[in-house]
Protein backbone atom coordinates (compact mmCIF):
# COMPACT_ATOMS: atom_id res chain seq x y z
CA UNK A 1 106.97 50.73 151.03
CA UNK A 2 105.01 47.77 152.17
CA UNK A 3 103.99 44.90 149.84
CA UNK A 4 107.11 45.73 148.18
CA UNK A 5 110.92 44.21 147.57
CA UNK A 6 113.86 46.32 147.95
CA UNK A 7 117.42 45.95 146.87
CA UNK A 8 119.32 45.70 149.49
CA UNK A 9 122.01 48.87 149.99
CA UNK A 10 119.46 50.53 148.42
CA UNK A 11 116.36 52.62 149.50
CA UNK A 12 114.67 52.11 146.34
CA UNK A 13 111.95 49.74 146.10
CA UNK A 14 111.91 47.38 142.64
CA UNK A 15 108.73 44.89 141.28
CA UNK A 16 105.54 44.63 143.90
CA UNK A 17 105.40 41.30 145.51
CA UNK A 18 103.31 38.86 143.09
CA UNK A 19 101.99 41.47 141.01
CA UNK A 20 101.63 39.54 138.25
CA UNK A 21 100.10 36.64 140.18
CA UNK A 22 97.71 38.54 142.58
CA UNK A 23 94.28 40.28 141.96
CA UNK A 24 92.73 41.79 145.24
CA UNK A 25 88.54 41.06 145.52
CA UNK A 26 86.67 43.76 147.29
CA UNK A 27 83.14 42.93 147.65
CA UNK A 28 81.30 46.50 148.09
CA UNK A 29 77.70 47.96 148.03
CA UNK A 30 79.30 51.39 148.81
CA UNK A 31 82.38 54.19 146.81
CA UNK A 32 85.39 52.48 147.29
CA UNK A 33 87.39 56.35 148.36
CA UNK A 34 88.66 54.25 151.49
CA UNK A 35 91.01 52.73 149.05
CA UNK A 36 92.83 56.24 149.05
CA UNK A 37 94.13 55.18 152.59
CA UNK A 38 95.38 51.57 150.79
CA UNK A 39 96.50 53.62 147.57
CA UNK A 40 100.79 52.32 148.28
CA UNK A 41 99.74 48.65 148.97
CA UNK A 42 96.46 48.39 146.62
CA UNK A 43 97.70 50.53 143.48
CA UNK A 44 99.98 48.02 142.15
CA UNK A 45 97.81 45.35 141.92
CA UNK A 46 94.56 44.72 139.82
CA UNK A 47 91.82 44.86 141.30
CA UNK A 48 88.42 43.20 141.19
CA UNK A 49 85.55 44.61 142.80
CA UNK A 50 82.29 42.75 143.04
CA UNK A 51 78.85 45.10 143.53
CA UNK A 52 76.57 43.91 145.75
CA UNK A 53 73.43 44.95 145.88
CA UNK A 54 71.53 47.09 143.13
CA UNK A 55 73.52 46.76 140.17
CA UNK A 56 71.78 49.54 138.22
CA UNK A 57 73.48 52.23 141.44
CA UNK A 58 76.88 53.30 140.29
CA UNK A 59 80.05 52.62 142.06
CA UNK A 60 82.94 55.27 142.54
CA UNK A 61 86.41 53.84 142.24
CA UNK A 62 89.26 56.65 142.81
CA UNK A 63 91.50 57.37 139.76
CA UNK A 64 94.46 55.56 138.84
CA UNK A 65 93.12 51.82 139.91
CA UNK A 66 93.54 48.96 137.30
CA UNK A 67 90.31 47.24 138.33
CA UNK A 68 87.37 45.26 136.77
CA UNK A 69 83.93 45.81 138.25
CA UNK A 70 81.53 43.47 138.31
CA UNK A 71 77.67 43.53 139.57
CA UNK A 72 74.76 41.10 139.62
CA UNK A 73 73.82 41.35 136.33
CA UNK A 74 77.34 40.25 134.96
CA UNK A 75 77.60 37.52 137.24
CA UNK A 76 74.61 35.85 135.46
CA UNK A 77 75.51 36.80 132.06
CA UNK A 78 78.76 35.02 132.18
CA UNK A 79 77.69 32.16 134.74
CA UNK A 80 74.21 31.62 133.21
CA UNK A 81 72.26 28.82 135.47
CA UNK A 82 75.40 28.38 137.79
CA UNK A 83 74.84 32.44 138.50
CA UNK A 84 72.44 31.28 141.92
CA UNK A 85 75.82 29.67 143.27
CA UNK A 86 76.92 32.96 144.15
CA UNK A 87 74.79 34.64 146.75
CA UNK A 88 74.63 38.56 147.26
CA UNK A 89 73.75 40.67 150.61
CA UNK A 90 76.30 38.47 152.49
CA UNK A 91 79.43 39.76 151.42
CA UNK A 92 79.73 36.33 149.61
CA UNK A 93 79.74 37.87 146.04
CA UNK A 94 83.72 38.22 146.66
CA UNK A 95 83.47 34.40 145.61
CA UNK A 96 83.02 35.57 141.80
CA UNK A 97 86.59 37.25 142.17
């Protein structure tokens, strides 16, 4: 399995590669079901998705995903003023990850 370390003389994978010490940002304005495609290299890892776009619209993560999801309106309630450093409709929200 990719993204993975296995013992070697063995065909059984052990701990995820950094998964302690990686988070994966996916900026999205859309359902994230593509990530049923990355489900063995994604899964393992947290994930933090960032909702661009119209934050009141209601984004569809598949089951069994550790993630945080984050839209406009939390950006400026935990950045206050320094919110307009991260711009939207450019993919650039991933910045907040």
């Amino acid at each position: 399995m990719a993204g993975t370390v296995t013992v070697p003389g063995s065909s059984t994978p052990s701990t995820p590669l950094l998964k302690d010490e990686l988070d994966i940002v996916i900026p999205t304005i859309r359902n994230l079901d593509f990530l049923e495609m990355w489900r063995p290299f994604f899964q393992p890892y947290h994930l933090i998705i960032v909702q661009d776009g119209d934050p009141t619209k209601t984004i569809k993560v598949p089951e069994g995903f550790d993630y945080e999801l984050y839209n406009r309106n939390d950006i400026n309630r935990i950045l206050g003023p320094k919110a307009s450093c991260i711009s939207f409709k450019d993919s650039a929200c991933r910045c907040f990850g």
